[in-house]
Protein backbone atom coordinates (compact mmCIF):
# COMPACT_ATOMS: atom_id res chain seq x y z
CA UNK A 1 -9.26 4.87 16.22
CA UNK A 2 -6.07 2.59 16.46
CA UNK A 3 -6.85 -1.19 16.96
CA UNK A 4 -3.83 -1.11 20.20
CA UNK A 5 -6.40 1.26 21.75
CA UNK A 6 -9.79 -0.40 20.66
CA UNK A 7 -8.07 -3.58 22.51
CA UNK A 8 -6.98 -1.40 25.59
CA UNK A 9 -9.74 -0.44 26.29
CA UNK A 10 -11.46 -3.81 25.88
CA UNK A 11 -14.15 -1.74 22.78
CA UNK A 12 -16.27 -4.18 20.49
CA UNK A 13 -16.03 -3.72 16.91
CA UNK A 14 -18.46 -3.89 13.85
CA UNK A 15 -18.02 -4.60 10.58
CA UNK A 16 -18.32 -2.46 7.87
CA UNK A 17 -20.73 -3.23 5.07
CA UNK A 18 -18.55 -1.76 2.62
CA UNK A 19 -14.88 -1.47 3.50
CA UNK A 20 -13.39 1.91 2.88
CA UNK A 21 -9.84 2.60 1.66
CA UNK A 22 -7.97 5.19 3.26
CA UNK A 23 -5.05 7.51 3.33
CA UNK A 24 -3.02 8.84 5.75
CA UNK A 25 -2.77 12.77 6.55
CA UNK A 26 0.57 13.04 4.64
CA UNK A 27 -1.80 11.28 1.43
CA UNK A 28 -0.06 7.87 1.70
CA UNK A 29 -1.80 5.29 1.80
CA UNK A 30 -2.61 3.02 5.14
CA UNK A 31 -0.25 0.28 5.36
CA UNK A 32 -2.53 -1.52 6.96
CA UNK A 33 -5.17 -1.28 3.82
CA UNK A 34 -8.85 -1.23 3.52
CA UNK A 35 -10.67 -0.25 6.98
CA UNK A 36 -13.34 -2.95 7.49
CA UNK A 37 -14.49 -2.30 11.00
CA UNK A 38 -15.92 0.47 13.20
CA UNK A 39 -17.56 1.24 16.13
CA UNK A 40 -20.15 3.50 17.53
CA UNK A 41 -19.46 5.89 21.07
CA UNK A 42 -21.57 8.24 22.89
CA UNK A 43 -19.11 11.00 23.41
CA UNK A 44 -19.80 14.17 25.62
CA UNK A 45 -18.41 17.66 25.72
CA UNK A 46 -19.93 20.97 26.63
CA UNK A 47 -23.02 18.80 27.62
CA UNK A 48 -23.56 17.84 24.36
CA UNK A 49 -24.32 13.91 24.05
CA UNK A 50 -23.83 12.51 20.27
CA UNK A 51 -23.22 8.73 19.13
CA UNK A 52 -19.90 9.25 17.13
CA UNK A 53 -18.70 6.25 14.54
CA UNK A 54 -15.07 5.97 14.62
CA UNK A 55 -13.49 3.52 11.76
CA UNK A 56 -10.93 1.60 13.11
CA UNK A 57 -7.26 1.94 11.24
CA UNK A 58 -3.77 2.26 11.91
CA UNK A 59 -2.96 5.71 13.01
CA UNK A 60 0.90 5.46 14.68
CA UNK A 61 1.34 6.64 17.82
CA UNK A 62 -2.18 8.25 18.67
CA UNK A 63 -5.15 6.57 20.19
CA UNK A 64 -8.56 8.52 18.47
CA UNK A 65 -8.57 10.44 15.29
CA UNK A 66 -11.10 13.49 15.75
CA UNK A 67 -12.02 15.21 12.81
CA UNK A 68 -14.72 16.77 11.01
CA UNK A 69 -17.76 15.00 12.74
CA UNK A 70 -16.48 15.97 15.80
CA UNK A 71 -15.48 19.26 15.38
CA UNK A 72 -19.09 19.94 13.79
CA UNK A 73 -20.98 18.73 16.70
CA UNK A 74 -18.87 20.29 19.66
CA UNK A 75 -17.62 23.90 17.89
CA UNK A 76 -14.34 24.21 19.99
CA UNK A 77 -13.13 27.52 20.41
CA UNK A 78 -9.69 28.26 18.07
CA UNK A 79 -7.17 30.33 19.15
CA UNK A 80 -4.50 30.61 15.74
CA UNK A 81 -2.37 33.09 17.55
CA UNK A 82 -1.11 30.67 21.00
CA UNK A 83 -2.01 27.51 18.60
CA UNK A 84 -4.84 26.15 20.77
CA UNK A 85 -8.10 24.73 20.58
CA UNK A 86 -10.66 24.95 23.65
CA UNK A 87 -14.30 23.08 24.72
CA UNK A 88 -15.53 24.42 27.61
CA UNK A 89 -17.96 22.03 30.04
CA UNK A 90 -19.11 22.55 33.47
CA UNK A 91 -17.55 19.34 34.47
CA UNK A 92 -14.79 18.81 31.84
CA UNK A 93 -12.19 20.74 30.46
CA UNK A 94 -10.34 20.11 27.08
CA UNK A 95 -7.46 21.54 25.76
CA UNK A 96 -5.79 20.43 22.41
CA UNK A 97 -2.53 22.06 20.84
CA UNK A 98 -3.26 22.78 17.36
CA UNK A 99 -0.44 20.85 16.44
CA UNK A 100 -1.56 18.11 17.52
CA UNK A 101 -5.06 19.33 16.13
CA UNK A 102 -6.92 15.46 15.19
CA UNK A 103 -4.90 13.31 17.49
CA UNK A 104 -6.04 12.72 20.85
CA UNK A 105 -4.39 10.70 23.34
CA UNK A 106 -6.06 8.64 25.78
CA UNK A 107 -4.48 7.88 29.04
CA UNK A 108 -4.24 3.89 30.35
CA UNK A 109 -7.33 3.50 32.34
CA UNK A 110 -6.91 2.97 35.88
């Protein structure tokens, strides 16, 4: 999760015990080094409650990172052929491109 958004959103951090080095998706490293905080959410999708950790790095333009821990707790639907990934919820709908298959951006809140 970038720090702009973390900020934005007016999110408390915690420090990690250990901090964690880290590359970025191209496998160079993050200029801004080490991570050394995260925090904890309750996300929801498909009515499916789980307290995510995000870490808490520089990620460029995007707001949230959502990879494997994610993707294991909420199975979204993949469609390969029209590059599109689904999560279906009474009261929610998401709809990622897979290009944009990790990054998720969060709109300024109200």
């Amino acid at each position: 999760m970038s720090p702009a958004f973390i900020k934005r959103m007016n999110l408390g951090t915690q420090p990690l015990q250990k901090p964690r080095k880290i590359w970025n998706i191209d496998n160079t490293e993050n200029k801004d080094g080490l991570i050394t905080h995260y925090l904890e959410l309750n996300v929801q999708t498909k009515g499916v409650r789980r307290d995510l950790r995000f870490l808490v790095t520089n990620i460029g333009n995007e707001d949230i990172v959502l990879g494997y821990p994610w993707l294991a707790t909420f199975e979204p639907q993949f469609n390969w052929t029209n590059a599109v990934i689904r999560c279906y919820d009474p009261d929610t709908f998401f709809h990622f491109l897979l290009t944009r298959l990790i990054t998720l951006r969060v709109p300024e809140p109200p």
